[in-house]
Protein backbone atom coordinates (compact mmCIF):
# COMPACT_ATOMS: atom_id res chain seq x y z
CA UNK A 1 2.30 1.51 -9.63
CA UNK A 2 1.82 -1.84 -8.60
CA UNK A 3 3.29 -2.34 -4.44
CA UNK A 4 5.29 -5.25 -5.90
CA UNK A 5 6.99 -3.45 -9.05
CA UNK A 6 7.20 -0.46 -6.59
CA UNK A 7 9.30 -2.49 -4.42
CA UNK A 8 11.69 -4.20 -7.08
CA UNK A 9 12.19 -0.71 -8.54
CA UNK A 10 13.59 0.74 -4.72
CA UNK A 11 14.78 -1.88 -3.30
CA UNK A 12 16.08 -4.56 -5.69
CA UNK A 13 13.92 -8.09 -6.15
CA UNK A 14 16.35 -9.96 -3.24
CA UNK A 15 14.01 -8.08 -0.80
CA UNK A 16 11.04 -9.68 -2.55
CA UNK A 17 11.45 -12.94 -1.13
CA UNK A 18 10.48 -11.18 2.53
CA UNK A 19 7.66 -9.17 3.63
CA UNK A 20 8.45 -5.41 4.24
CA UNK A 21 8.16 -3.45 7.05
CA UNK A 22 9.50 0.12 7.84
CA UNK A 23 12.82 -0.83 6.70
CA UNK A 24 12.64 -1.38 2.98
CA UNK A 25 11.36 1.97 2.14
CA UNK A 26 13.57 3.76 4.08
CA UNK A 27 15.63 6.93 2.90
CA UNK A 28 18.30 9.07 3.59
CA UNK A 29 16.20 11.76 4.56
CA UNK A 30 15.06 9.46 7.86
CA UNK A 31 15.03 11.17 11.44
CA UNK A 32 17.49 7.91 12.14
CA UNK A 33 20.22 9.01 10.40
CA UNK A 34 21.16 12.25 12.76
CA UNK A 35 21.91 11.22 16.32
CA UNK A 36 20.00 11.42 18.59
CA UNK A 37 19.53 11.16 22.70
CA UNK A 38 19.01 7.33 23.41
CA UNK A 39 15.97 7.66 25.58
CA UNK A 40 12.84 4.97 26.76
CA UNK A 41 10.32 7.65 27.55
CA UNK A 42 7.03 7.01 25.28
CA UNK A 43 4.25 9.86 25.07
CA UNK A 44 1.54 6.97 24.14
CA UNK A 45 1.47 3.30 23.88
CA UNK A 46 -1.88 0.90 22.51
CA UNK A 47 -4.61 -0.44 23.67
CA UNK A 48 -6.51 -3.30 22.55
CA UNK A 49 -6.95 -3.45 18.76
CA UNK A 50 -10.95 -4.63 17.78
CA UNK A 51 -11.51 -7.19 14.64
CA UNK A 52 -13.99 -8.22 12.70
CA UNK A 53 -13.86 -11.92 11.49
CA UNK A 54 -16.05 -14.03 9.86
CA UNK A 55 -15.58 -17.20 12.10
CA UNK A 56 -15.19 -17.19 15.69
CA UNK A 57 -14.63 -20.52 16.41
CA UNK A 58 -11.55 -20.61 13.83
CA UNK A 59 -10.17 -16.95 15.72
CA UNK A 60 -10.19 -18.78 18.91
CA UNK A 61 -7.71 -21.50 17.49
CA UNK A 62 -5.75 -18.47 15.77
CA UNK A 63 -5.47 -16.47 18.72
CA UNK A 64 -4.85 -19.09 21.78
CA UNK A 65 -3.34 -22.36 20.38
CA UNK A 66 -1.22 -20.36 17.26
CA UNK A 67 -0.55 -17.18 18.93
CA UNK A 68 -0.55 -18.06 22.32
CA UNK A 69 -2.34 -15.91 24.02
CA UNK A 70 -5.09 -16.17 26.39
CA UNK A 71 -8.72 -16.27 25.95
CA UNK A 72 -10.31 -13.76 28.33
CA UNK A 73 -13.65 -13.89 27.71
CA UNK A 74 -16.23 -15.41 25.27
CA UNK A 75 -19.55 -14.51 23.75
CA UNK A 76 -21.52 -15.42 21.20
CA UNK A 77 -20.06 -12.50 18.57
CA UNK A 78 -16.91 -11.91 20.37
CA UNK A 79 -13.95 -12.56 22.33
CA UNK A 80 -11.06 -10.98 24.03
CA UNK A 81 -7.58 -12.45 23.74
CA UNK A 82 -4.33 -10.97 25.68
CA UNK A 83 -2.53 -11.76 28.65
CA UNK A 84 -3.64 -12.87 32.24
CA UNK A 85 -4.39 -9.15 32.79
CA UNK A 86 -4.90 -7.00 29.25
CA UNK A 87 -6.41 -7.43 26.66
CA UNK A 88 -4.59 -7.07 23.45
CA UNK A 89 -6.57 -8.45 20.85
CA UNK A 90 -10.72 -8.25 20.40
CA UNK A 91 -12.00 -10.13 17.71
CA UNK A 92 -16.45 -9.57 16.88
CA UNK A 93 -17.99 -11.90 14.21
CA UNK A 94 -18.97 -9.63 12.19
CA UNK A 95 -17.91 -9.77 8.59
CA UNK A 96 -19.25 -12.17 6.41
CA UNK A 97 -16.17 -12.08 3.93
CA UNK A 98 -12.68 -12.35 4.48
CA UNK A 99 -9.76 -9.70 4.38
CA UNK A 100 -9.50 -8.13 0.96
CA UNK A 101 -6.57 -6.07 -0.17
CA UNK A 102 -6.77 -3.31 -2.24
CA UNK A 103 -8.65 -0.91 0.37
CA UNK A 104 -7.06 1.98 3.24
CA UNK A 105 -7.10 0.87 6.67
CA UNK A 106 -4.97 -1.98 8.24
CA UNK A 107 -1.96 -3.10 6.57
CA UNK A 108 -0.99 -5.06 9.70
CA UNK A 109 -0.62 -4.56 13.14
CA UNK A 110 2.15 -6.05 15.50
CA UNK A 111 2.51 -7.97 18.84
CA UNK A 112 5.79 -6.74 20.69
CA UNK A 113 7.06 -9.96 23.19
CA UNK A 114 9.69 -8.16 25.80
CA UNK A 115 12.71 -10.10 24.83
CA UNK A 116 14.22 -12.30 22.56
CA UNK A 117 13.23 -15.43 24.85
CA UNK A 118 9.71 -14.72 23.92
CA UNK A 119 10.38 -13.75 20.69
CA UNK A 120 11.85 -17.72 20.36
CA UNK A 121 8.44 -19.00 22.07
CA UNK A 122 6.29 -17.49 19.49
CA UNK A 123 8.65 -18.70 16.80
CA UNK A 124 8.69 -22.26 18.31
CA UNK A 125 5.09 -22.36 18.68
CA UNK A 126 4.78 -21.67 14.87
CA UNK A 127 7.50 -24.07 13.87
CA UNK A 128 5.29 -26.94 16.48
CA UNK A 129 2.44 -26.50 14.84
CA UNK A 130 3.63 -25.71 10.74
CA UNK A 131 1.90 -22.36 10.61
CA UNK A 132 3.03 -20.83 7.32
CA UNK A 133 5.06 -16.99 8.59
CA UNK A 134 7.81 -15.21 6.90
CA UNK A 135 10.91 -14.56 8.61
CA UNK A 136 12.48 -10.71 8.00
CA UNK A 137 15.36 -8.92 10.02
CA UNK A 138 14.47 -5.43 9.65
CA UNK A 139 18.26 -4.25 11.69
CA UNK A 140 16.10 -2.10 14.13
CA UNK A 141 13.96 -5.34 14.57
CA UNK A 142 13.35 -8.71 13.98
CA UNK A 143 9.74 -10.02 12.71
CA UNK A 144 7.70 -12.57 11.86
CA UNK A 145 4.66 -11.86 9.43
CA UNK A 146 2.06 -14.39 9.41
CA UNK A 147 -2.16 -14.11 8.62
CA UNK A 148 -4.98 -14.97 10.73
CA UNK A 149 -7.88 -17.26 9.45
CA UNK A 150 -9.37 -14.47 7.17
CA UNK A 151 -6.16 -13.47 6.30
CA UNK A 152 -5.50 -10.41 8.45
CA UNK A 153 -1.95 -9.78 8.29
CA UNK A 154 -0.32 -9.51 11.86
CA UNK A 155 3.75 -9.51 12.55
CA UNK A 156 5.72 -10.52 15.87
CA UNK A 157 8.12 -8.03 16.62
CA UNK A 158 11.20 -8.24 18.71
CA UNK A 159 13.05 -4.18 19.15
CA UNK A 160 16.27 -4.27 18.44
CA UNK A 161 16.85 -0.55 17.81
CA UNK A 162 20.31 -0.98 19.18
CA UNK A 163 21.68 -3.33 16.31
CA UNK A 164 20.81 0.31 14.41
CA UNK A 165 22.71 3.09 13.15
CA UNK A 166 21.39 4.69 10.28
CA UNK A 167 19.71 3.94 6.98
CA UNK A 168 22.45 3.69 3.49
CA UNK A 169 20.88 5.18 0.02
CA UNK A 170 24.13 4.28 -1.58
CA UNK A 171 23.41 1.87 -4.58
CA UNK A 172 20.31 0.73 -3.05
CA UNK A 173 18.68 1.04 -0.18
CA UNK A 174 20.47 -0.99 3.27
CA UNK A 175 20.62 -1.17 6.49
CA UNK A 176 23.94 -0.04 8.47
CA UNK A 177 24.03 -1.50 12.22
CA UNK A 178 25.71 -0.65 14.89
CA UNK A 179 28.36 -3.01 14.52
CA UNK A 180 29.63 -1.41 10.67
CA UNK A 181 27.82 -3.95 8.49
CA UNK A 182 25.95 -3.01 5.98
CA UNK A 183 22.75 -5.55 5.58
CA UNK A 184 19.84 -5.34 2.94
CA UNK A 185 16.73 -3.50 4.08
CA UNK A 186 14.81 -6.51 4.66
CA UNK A 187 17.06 -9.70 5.23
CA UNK A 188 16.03 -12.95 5.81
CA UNK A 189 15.67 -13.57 9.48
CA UNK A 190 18.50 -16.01 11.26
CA UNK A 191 16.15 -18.44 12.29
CA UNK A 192 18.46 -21.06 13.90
CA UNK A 193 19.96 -17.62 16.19
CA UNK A 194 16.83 -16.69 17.45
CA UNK A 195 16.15 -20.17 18.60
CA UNK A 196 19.03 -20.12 20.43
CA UNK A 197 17.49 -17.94 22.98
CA UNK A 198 14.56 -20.31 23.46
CA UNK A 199 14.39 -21.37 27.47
CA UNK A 200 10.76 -23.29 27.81
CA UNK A 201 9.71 -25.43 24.27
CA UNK A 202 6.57 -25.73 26.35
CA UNK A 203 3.93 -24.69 23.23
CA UNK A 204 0.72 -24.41 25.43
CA UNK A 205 2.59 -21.83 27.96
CA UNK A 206 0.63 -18.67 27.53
CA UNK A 207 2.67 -15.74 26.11
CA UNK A 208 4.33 -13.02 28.90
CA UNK A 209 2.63 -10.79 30.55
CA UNK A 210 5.26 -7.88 29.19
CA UNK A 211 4.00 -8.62 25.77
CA UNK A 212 2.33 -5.68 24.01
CA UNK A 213 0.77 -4.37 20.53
CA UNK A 214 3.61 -2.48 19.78
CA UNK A 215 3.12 -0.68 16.82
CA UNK A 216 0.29 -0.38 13.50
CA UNK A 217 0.96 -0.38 9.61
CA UNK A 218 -2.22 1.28 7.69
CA UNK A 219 -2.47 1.85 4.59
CA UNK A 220 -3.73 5.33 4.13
CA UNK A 221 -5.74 7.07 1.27
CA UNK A 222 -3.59 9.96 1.48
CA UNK A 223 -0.02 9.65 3.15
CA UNK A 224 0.90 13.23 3.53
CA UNK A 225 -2.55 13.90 5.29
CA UNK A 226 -1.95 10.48 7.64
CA UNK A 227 1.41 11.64 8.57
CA UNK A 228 0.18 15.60 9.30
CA UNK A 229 -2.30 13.91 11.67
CA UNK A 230 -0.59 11.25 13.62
CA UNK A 231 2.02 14.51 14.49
CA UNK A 232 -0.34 16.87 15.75
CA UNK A 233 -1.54 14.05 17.76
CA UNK A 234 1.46 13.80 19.22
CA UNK A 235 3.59 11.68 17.75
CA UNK A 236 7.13 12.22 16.56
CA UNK A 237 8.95 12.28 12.93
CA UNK A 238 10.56 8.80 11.93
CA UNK A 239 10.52 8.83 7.48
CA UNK A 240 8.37 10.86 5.46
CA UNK A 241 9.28 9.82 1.71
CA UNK A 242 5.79 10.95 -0.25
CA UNK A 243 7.71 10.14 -3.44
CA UNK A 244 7.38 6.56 -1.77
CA UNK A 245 3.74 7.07 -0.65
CA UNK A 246 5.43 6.29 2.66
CA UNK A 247 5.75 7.76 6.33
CA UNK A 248 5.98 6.31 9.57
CA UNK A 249 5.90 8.15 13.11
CA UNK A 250 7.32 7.44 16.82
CA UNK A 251 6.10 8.12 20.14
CA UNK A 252 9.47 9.65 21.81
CA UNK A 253 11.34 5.95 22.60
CA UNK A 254 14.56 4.22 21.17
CA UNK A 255 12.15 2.37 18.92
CA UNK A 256 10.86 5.40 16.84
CA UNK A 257 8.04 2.67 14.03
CA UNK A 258 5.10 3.12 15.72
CA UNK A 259 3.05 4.06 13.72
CA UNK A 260 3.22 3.53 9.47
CA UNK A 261 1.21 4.58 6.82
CA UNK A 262 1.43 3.92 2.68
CA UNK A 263 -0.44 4.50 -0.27
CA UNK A 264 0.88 1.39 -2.11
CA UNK A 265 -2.44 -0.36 -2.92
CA UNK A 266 -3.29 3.02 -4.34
CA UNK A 267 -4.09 6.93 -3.64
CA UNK A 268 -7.56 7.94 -2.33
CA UNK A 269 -8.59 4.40 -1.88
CA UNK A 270 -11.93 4.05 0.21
CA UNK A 271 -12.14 1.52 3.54
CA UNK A 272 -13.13 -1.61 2.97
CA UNK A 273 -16.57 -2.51 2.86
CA UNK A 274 -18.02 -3.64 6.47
CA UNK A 275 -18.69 -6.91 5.74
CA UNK A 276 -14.98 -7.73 5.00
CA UNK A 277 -12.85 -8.45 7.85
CA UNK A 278 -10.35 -6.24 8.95
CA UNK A 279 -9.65 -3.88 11.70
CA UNK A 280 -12.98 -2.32 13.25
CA UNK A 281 -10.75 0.00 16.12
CA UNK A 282 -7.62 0.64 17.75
CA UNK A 283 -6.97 2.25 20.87
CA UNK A 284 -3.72 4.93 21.51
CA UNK A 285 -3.10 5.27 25.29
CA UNK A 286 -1.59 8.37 25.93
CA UNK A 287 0.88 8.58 28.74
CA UNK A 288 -0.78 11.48 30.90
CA UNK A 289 -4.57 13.32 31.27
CA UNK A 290 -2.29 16.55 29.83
CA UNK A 291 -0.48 14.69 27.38
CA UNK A 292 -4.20 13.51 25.52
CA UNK A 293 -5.42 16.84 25.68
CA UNK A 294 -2.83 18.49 23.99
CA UNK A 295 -3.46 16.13 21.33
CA UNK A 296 -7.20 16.59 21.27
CA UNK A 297 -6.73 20.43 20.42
CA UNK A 298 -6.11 19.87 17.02
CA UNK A 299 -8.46 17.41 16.11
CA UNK A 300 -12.01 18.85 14.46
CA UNK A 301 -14.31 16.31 15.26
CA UNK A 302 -14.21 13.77 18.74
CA UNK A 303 -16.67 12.20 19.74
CA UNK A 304 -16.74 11.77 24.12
CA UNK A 305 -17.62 8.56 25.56
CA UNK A 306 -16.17 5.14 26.53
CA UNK A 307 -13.61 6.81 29.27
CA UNK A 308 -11.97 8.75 26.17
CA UNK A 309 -12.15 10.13 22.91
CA UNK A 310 -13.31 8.84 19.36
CA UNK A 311 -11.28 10.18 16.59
CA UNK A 312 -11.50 9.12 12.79
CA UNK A 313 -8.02 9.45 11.16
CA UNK A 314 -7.82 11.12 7.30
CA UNK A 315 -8.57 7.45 6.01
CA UNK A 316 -11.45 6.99 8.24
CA UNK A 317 -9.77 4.24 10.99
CA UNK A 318 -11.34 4.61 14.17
CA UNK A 319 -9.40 5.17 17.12
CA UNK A 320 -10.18 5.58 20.96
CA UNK A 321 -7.95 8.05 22.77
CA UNK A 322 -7.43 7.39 26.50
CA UNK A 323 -4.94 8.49 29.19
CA UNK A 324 -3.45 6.33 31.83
């Protein structure tokens, strides 16, 4: 089934007019819906994630004057974008076509600012300079989806897992906060309320140094093998809805989408082919030396170098495993 017919059959056409995230394929059967311990502890966060564009010149642009972020360092074939100490993004000119859809591997990934302040920057910045983004409010966060220069989709996230209470299957599938509302999965984003919280309209300040990639949406060639594997790795139920072709996993905080996987450009679909851009890596950091190597048990196949360990997950993404 087509991911947009898909969609209008779950979730009604209203939700249409946004972009989804973990919300709008949400069930009753979701992890959220029991209650649980509020807690902040995370087994794992991310690393750097590692692109491959076709123009580096044009990511440059993308990354420092759209995005905000800084440009660490500068080759010929790539560059490293982040904060005035990490790097969060690594972009490598190395596709010679843009992102095509249609293929397992990145969906989109997301940059986490610490607070809605920052959150308002990044939307002010956009606004500044009329970069086309969609606006969603998710209940257990509020995003911004936008696409880089080769059409890489990436999403600002701000956590807001306290506005969240559980997930309502009743006549559709909404969002219940913590204040009794009920709200669609995937509403349209309050714009003129999150610019409330803007402090500095200052469009060339770089963004914090808090900010973070806080969580990855893949699209996986099998979902019920993605989900098995991200788990033994360490990572936590969230959904798992295979009649959806969805699942999504947490790392032990309050926000519990860290990682999501779907099958909605198709089962058993191949990567993309390496001249079209899209994600070449990601790294996981886990939180301690014993925490990674618990993980490592149950993976067949790693490959030792770099500081860490190279995986392959069921739909072939790399990924570096490190400890702190």
């Amino acid at each position: 089934m087509k991911r947009k017919k898909f969609l209008f059959n779950m979730i009604g056409a209203g939700t249409l007019l946004t972009m989804n995230g973990f919300s709008s394929i949400a069930s009753e059967r979701s992890e959220n819906n029991k209650l649980q311990p509020k807690t902040s502890v995370e087994m794992a966060t991310f690393g750097a994630i590692h692109l491959n564009n076709t123009n580096l010149i044009k990511s440059v642009a993308f990354w420092t004057t759209i995005v905000g972020m800084r440009l660490r360092k500068l080759t010929s074939n790539f560059a490293e974008f982040g904060t005035e100490k990490v790097t969060l993004v690594v972009v490598h000119e190395a596709a010679t076509k843009s992102y095509q859809k249609g293929f397992s591997g990145l969906y989109h990934f997301a940059i986490h600012p610490p607070n809605e302040a920052e959150f308002a920057s990044m939307l002010h910045r956009l606004n500044v300079n009329k970069y086309p983004y969609s606006p969603v409010d998710h209940t257990m966060s509020k995003s911004i989806y936008l696409e880089d220069p080769d059409g890489i989709n990436v999403e600002f996230t701000l956590e807001t897992p306290e506005r969240f209470k559980r997930v309502v299957t009743e006549k559709g599938i909404a969002m219940e906060g913590t204040d009794g509302v009920i709200r669609p999965a995937s509403a349209r984003l309050d714009l003129e309320e999150s610019l409330r919280h803007l402090k500095d309209t200052n469009i060339f300040k770089m963004i914090s140094e808090e900010t973070k990639i806080g969580h990855f949406h893949l699209y996986a060639n099998n979902v019920e093998a993605s989900n098995t594997f991200y788990k033994n790795i360490g990572f936590s139920k969230f959904n798992y809805m295979p009649e959806y072709l969805y699942a999504d996993v947490g790392a032990g905080g309050d926000y519990k989408h860290r990682i999501a996987m779907n099958a909605w450009h198709g089962i058993n679909r191949p990567l993309a082919p390496k001249e079209n851009a899209g994600m070449r890596h990601f790294q996981i950091i886990f939180e301690s030396e014993q925490t990674l190597q618990k993980g490592i048990l149950n993976i067949k196949n790693t490959t030792q170098k770099d500081g860490g360990y190279w995986i392959s997950d069921p739909s072939g993404n790399n990924i570096l495993l490190t400890s702190k």
